[in-house]
C-alpha atoms as a PDB file:
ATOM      1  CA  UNK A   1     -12.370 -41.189  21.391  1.00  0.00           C
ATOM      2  CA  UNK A   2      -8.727 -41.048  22.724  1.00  0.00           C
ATOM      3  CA  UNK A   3      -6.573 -44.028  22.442  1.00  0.00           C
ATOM      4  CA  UNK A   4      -6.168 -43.892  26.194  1.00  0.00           C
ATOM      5  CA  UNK A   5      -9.910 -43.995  26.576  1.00  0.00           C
ATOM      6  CA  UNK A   6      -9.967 -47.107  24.421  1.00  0.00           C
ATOM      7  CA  UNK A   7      -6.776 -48.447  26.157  1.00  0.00           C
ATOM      8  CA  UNK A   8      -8.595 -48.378  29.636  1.00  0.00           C
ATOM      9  CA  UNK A   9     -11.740 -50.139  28.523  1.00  0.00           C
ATOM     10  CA  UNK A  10     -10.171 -53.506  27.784  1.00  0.00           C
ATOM     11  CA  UNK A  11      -8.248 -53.143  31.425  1.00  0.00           C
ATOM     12  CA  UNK A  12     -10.740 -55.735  33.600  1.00  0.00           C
ATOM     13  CA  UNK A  13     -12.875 -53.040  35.632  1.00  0.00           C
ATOM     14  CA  UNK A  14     -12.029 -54.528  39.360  1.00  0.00           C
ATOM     15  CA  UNK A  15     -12.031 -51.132  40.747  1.00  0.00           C
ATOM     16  CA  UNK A  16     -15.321 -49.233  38.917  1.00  0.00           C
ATOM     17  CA  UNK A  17     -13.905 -45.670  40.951  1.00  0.00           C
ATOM     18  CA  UNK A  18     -10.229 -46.015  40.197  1.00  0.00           C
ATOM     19  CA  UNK A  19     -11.663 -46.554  36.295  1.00  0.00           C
ATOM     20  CA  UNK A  20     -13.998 -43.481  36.562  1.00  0.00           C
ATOM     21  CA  UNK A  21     -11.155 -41.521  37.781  1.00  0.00           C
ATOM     22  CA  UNK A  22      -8.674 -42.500  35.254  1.00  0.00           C
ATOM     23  CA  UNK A  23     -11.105 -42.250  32.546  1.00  0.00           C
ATOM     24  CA  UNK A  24     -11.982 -38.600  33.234  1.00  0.00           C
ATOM     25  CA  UNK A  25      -8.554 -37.732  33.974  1.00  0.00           C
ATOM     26  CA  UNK A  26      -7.937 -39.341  30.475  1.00  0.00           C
ATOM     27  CA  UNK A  27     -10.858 -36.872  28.772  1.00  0.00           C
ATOM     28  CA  UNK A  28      -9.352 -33.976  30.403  1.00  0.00           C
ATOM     29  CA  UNK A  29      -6.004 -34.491  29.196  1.00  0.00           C
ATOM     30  CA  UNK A  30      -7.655 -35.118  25.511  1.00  0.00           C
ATOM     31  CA  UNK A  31      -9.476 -31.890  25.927  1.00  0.00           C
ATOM     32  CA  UNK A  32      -6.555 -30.019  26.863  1.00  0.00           C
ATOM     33  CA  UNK A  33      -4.828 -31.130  23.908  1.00  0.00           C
ATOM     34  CA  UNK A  34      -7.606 -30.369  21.423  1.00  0.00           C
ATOM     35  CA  UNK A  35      -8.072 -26.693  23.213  1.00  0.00           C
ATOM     36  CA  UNK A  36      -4.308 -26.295  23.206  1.00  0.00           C
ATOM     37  CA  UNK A  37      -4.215 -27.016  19.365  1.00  0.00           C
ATOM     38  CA  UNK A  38      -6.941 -24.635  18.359  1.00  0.00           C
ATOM     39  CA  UNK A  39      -5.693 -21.356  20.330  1.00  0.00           C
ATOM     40  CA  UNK A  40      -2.893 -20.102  19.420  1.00  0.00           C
ATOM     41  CA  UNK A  41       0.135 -19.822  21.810  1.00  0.00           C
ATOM     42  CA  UNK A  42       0.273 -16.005  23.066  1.00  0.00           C
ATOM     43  CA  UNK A  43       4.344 -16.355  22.876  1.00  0.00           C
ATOM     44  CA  UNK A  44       4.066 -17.013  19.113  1.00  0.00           C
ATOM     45  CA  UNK A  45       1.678 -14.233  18.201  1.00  0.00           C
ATOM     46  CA  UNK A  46       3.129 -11.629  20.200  1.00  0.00           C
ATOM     47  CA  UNK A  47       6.460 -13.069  18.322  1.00  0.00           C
ATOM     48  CA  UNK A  48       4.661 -12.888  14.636  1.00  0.00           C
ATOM     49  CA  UNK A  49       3.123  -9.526  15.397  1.00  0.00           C
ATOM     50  CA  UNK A  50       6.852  -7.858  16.815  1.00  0.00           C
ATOM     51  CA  UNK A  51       8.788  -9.849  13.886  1.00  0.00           C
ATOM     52  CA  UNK A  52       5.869  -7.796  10.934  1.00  0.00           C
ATOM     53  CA  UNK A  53       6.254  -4.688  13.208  1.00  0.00           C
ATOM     54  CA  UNK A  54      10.224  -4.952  12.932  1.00  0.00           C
ATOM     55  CA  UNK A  55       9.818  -5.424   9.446  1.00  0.00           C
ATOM     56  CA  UNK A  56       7.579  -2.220   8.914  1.00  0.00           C
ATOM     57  CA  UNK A  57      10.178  -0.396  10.596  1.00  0.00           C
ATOM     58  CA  UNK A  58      13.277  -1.062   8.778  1.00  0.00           C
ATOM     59  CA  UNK A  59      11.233   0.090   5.823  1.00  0.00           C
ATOM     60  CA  UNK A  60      10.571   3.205   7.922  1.00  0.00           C
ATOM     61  CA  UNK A  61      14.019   3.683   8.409  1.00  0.00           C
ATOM     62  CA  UNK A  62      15.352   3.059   4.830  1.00  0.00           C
ATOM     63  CA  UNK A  63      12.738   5.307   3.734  1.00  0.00           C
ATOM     64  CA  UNK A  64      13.902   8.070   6.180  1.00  0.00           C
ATOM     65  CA  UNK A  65      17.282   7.747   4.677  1.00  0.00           C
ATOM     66  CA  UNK A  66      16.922   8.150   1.346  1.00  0.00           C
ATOM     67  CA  UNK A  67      14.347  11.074   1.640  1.00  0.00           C
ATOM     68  CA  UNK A  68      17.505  12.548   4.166  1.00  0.00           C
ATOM     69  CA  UNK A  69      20.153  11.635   1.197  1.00  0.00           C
ATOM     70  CA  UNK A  70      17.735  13.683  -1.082  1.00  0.00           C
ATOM     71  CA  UNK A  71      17.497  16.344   1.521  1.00  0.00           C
ATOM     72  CA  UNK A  72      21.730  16.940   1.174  1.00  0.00           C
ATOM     73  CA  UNK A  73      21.418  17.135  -2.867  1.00  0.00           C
ATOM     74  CA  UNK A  74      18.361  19.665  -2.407  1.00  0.00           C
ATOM     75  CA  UNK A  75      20.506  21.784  -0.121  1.00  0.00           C
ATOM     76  CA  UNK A  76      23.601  21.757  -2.361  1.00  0.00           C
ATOM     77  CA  UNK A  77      21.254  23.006  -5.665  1.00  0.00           C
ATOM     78  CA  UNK A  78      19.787  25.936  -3.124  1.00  0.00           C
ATOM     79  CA  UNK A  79      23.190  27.175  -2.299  1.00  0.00           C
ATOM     80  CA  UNK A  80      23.585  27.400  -5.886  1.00  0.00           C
ATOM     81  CA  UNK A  81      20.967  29.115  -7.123  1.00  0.00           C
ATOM     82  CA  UNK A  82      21.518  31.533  -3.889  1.00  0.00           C
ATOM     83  CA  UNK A  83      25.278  32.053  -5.287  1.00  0.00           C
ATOM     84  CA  UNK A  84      23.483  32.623  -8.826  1.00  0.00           C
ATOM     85  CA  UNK A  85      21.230  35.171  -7.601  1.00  0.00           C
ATOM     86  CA  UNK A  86      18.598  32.869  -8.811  1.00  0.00           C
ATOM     87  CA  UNK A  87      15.553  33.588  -5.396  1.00  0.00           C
ATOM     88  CA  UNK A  88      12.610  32.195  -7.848  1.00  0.00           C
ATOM     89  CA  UNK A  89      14.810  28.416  -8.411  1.00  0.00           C
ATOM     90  CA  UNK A  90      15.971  28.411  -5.071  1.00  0.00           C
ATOM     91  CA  UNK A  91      12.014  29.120  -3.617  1.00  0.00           C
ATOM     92  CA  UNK A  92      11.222  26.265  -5.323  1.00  0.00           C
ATOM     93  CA  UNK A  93      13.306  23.908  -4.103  1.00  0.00           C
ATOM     94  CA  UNK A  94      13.071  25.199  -0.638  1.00  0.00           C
ATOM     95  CA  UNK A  95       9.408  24.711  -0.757  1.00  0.00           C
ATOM     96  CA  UNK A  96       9.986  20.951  -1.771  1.00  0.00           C
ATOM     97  CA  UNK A  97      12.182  20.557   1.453  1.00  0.00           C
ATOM     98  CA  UNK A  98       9.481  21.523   3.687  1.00  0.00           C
ATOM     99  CA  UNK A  99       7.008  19.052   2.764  1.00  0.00           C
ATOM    100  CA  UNK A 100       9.758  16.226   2.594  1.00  0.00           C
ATOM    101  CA  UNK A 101      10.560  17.585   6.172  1.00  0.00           C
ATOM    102  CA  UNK A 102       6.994  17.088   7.231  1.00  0.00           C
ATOM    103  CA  UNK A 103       7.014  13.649   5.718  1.00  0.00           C
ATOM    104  CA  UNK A 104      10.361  12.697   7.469  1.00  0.00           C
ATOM    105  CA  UNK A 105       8.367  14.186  10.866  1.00  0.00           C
ATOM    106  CA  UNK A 106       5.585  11.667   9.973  1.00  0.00           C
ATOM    107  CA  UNK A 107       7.646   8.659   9.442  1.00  0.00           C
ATOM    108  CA  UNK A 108       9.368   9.526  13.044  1.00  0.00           C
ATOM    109  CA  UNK A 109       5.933   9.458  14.462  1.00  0.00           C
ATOM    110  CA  UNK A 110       5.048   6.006  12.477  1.00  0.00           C
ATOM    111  CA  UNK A 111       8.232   4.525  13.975  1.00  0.00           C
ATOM    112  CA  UNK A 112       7.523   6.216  17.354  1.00  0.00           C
ATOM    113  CA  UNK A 113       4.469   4.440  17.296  1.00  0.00           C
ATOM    114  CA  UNK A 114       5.462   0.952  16.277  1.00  0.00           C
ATOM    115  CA  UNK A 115       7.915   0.963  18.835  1.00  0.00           C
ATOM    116  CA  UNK A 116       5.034   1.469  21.680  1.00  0.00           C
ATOM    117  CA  UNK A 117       2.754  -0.936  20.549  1.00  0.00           C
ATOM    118  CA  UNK A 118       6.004  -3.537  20.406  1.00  0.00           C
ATOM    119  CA  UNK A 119       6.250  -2.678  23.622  1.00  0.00           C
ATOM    120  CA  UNK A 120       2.685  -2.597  24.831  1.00  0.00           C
ATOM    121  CA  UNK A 121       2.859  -5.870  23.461  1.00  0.00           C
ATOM    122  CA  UNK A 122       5.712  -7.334  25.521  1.00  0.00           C
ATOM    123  CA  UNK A 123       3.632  -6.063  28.540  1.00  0.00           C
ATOM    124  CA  UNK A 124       0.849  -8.175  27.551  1.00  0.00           C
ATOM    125  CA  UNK A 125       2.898 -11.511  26.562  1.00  0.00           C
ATOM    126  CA  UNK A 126       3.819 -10.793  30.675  1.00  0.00           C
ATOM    127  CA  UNK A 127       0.579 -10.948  31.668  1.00  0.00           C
ATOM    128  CA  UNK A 128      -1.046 -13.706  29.635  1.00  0.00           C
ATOM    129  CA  UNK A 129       1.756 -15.443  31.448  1.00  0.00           C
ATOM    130  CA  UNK A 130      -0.284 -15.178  34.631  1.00  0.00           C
ATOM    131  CA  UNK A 131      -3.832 -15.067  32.974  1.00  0.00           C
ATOM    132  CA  UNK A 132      -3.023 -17.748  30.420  1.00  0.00           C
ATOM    133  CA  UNK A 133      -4.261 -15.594  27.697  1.00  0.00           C
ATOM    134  CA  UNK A 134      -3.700 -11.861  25.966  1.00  0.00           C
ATOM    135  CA  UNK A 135      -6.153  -9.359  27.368  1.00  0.00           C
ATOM    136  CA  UNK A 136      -7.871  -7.075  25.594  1.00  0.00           C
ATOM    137  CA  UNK A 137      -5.775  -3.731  26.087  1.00  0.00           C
ATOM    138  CA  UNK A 138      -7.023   0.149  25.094  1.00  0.00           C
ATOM    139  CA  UNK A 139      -3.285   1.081  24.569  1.00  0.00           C
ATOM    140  CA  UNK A 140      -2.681  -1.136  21.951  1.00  0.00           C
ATOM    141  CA  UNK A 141      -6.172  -0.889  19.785  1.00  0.00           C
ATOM    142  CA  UNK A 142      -5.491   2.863  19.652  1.00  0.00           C
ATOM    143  CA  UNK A 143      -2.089   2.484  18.461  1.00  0.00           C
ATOM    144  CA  UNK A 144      -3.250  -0.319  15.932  1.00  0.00           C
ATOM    145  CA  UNK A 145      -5.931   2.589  14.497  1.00  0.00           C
ATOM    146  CA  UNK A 146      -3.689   5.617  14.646  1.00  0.00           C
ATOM    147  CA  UNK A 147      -1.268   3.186  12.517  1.00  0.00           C
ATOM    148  CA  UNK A 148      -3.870   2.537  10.193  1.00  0.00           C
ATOM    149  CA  UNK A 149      -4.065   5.556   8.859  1.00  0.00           C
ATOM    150  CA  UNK A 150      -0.974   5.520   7.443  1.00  0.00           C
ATOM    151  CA  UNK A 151      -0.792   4.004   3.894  1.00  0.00           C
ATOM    152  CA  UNK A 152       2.230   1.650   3.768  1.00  0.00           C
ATOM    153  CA  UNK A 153       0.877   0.236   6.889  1.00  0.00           C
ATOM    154  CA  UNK A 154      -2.649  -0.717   5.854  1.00  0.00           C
ATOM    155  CA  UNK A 155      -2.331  -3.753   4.410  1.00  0.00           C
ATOM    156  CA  UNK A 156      -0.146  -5.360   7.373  1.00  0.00           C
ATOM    157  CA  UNK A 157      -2.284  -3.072  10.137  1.00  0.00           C
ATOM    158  CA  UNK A 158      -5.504  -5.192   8.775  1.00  0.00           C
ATOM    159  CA  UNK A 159      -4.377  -8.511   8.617  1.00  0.00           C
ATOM    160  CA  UNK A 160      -2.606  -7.924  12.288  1.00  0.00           C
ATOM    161  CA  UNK A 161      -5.826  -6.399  13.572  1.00  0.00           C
ATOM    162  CA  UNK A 162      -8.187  -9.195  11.965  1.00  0.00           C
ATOM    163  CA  UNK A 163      -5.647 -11.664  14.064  1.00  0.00           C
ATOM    164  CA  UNK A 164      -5.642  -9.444  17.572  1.00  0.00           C
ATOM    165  CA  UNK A 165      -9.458  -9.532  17.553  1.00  0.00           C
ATOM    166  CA  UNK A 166      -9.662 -13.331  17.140  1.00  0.00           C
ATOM    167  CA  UNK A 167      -7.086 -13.310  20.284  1.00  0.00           C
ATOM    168  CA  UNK A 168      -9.387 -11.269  22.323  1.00  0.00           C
ATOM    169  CA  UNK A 169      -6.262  -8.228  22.382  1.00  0.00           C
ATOM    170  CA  UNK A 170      -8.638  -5.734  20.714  1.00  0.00           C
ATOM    171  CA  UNK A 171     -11.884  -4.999  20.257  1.00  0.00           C
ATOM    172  CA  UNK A 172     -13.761  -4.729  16.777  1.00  0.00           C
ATOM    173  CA  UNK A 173     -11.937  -1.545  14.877  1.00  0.00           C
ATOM    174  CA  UNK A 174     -13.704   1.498  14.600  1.00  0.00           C
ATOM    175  CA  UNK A 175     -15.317   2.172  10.696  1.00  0.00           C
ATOM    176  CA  UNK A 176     -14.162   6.144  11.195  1.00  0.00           C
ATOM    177  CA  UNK A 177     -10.696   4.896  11.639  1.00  0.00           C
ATOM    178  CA  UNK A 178      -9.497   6.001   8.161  1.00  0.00           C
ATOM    179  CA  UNK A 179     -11.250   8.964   7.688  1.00  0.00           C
ATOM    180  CA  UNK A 180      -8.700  11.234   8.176  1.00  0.00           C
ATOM    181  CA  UNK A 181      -5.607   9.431   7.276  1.00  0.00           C
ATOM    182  CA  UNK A 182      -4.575  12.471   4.306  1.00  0.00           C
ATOM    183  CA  UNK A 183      -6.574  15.197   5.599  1.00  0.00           C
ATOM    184  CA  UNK A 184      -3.065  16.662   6.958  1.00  0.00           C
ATOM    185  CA  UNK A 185      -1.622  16.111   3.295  1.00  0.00           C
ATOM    186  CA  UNK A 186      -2.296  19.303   1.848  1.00  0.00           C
ATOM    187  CA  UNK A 187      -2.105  21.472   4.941  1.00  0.00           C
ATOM    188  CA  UNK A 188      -0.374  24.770   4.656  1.00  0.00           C
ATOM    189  CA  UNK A 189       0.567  23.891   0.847  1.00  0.00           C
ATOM    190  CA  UNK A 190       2.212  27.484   0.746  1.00  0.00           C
ATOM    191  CA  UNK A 191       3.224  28.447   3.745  1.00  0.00           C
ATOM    192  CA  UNK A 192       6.151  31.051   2.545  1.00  0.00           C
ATOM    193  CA  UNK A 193       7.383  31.881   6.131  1.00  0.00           C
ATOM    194  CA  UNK A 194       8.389  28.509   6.521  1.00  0.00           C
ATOM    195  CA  UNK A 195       9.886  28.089   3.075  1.00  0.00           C
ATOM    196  CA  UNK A 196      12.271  31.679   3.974  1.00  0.00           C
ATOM    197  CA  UNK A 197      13.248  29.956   7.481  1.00  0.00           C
ATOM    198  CA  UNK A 198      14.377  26.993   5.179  1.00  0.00           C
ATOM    199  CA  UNK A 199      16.306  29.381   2.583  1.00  0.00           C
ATOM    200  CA  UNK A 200      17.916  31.710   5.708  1.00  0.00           C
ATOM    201  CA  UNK A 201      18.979  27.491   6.998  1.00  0.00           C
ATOM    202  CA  UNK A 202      20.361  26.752   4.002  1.00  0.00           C
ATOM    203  CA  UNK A 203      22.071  29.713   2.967  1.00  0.00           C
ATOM    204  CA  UNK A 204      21.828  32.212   5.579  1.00  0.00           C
ATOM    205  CA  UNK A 205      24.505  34.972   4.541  1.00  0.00           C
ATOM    206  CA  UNK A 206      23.537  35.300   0.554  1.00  0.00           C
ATOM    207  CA  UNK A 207      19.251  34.738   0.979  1.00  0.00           C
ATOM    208  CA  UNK A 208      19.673  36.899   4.062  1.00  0.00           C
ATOM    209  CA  UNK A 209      20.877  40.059   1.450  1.00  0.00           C
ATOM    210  CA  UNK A 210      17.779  38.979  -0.860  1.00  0.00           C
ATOM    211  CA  UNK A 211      15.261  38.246   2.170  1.00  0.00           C
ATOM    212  CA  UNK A 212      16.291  41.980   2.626  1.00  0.00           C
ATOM    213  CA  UNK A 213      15.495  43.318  -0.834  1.00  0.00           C
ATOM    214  CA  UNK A 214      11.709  45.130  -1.510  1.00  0.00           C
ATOM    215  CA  UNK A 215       9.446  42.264  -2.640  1.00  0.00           C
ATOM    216  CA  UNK A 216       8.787  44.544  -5.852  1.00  0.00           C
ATOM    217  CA  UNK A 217      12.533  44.760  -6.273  1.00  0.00           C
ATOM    218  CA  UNK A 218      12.467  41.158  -6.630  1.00  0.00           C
ATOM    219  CA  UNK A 219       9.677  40.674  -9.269  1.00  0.00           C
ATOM    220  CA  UNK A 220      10.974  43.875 -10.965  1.00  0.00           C
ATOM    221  CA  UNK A 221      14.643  41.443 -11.616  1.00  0.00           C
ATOM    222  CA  UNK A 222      15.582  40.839 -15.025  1.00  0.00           C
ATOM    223  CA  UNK A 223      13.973  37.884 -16.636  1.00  0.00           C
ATOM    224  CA  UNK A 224      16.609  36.396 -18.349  1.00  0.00           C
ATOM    225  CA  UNK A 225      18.128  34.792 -15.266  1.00  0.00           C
ATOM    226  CA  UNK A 226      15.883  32.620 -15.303  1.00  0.00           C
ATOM    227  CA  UNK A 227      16.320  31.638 -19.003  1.00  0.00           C
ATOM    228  CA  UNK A 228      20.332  31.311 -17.765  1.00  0.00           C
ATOM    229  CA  UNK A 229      19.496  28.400 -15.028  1.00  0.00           C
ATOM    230  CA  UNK A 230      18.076  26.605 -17.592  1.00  0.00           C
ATOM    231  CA  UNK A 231      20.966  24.795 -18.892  1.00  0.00           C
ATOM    232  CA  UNK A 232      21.518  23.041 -15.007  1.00  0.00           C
ATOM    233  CA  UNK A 233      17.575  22.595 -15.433  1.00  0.00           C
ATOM    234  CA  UNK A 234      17.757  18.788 -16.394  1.00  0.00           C
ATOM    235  CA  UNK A 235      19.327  18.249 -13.030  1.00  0.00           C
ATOM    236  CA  UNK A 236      16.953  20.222 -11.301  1.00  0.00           C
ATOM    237  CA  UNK A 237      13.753  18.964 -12.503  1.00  0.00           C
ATOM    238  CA  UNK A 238      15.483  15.474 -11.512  1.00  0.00           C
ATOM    239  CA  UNK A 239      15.398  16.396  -7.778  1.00  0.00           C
ATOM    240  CA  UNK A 240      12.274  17.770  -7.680  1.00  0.00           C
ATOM    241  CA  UNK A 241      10.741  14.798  -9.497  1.00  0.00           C
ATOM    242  CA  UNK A 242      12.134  12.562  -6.432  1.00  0.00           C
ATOM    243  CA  UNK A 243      11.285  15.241  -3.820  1.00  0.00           C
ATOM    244  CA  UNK A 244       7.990  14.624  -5.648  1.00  0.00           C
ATOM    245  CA  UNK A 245       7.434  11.230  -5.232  1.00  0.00           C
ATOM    246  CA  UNK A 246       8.088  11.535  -1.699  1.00  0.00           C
ATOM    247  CA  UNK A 247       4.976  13.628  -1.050  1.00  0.00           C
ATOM    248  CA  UNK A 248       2.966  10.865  -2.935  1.00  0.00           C
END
């Protein structure tokens, strides 16, 4: 019982309808407050959910650039084995850069898509301004799954969704959400015309003279250029190891 409630019964009673009215006015307000402290305010989820999305995003970014920093030392070792003459190093390489390429294109997609459901998101703070609650919205539960699927953002994507379902934003996530989060991993694992289109990019006057070459010309070159790159091998192997870890 509210202290209110207890306040008004020691009041002497002279008017029984002026006491019924201020003792259910008195229950209301109690109510209110108890409902107001077990939902949550809309403002300060939408707030927690942007503030983690922000934060997954900046990691986006920083990831971005260094895979982009490790993009500009992967070019500079192609030119050189191009200058060396060196097609089966530089091949290599190349073929490194297009799957960190794909990965950068994924990572613009993940940010791409954190940005909309921020957005979505505003849109619905709006609303539950009128409503006095967050709606549940189509938009933003298929943006919550296709974000799911990405690895770095599973653990925060989970605990976020468990918390939009208890405000009534989505609906209960669907099991086959995850099925095909790395089917794309290992698409095209050799795709050759793409690695050339990289080499011609990177050093388009000296690979265009060996794009030009017979293929058998090529694997009839003397072996012991490759034995010669060794020594700027150490290097090498360094790069790819962090080109590497990017695919991971």
């Amino acid at each position: 019982m509210c202290l209110q409630s207890a306040w008004l019964k020691t009041l002497d009673p002279w008017d029984g309808r002026l006491y019924r009215v201020c003792r259910e006015a008195t229950s209301s307000l109690c109510y209110t407050a108890l409902n107001k402290a077990q939902k949550p305010d809309p403002k300060e989820l939408v707030r927690k959910w942007q503030a983690d999305l922000r934060t997954e995003q900046r990691k986006i970014e920083r990831q971005i650039r260094e895979i982009q920093r490790d993009e500009k030392v992967a070019q500079k070792q192609v030119k050189e084995c191009a200058k060396r003459n060196d097609m089966q190093s530089a091949k290599v390489i190349a073929r490194e850069l297009v799957h960190t390429r794909r990965v950068v294109g994924r990572l613009y997609t993940n940010k791409a898509h954190i940005i909309s459901m921020s957005t979505q998101l505003t849109e619905q703070l709006a609303m539950a301004k009128v409503a006095g609650s967050l709606k549940q919205s189509g938009e933003v539960m298929k943006l919550v799954n296709d974000l799911m699927k990405v690895p770095e953002l599973m653990g925060t994507m989970q605990q976020m969704s468990k918390e939009m379902m208890k405000a009534g934003v989505i609906d209960e996530m669907m099991e086959d959400a995850m099925d095909s989060a790395l089917d794309s991993e290992e698409v095209e694992e050799d795709a050759e015309a793409e690695v050339d289109k990289v080499l011609m990019e990177i050093a388009g006057e000296t690979m265009g003279q060996l794009a030009a070459a017979p293929q058998a010309r090529k694997q009839a070159a003397p072996q012991p250029q490759v034995a010669e790159a060794q020594p700027d091998d150490a290097e090498m192997e360094e790069l790819q190891a962090r080109l590497n870890a990017v695919r991971s």
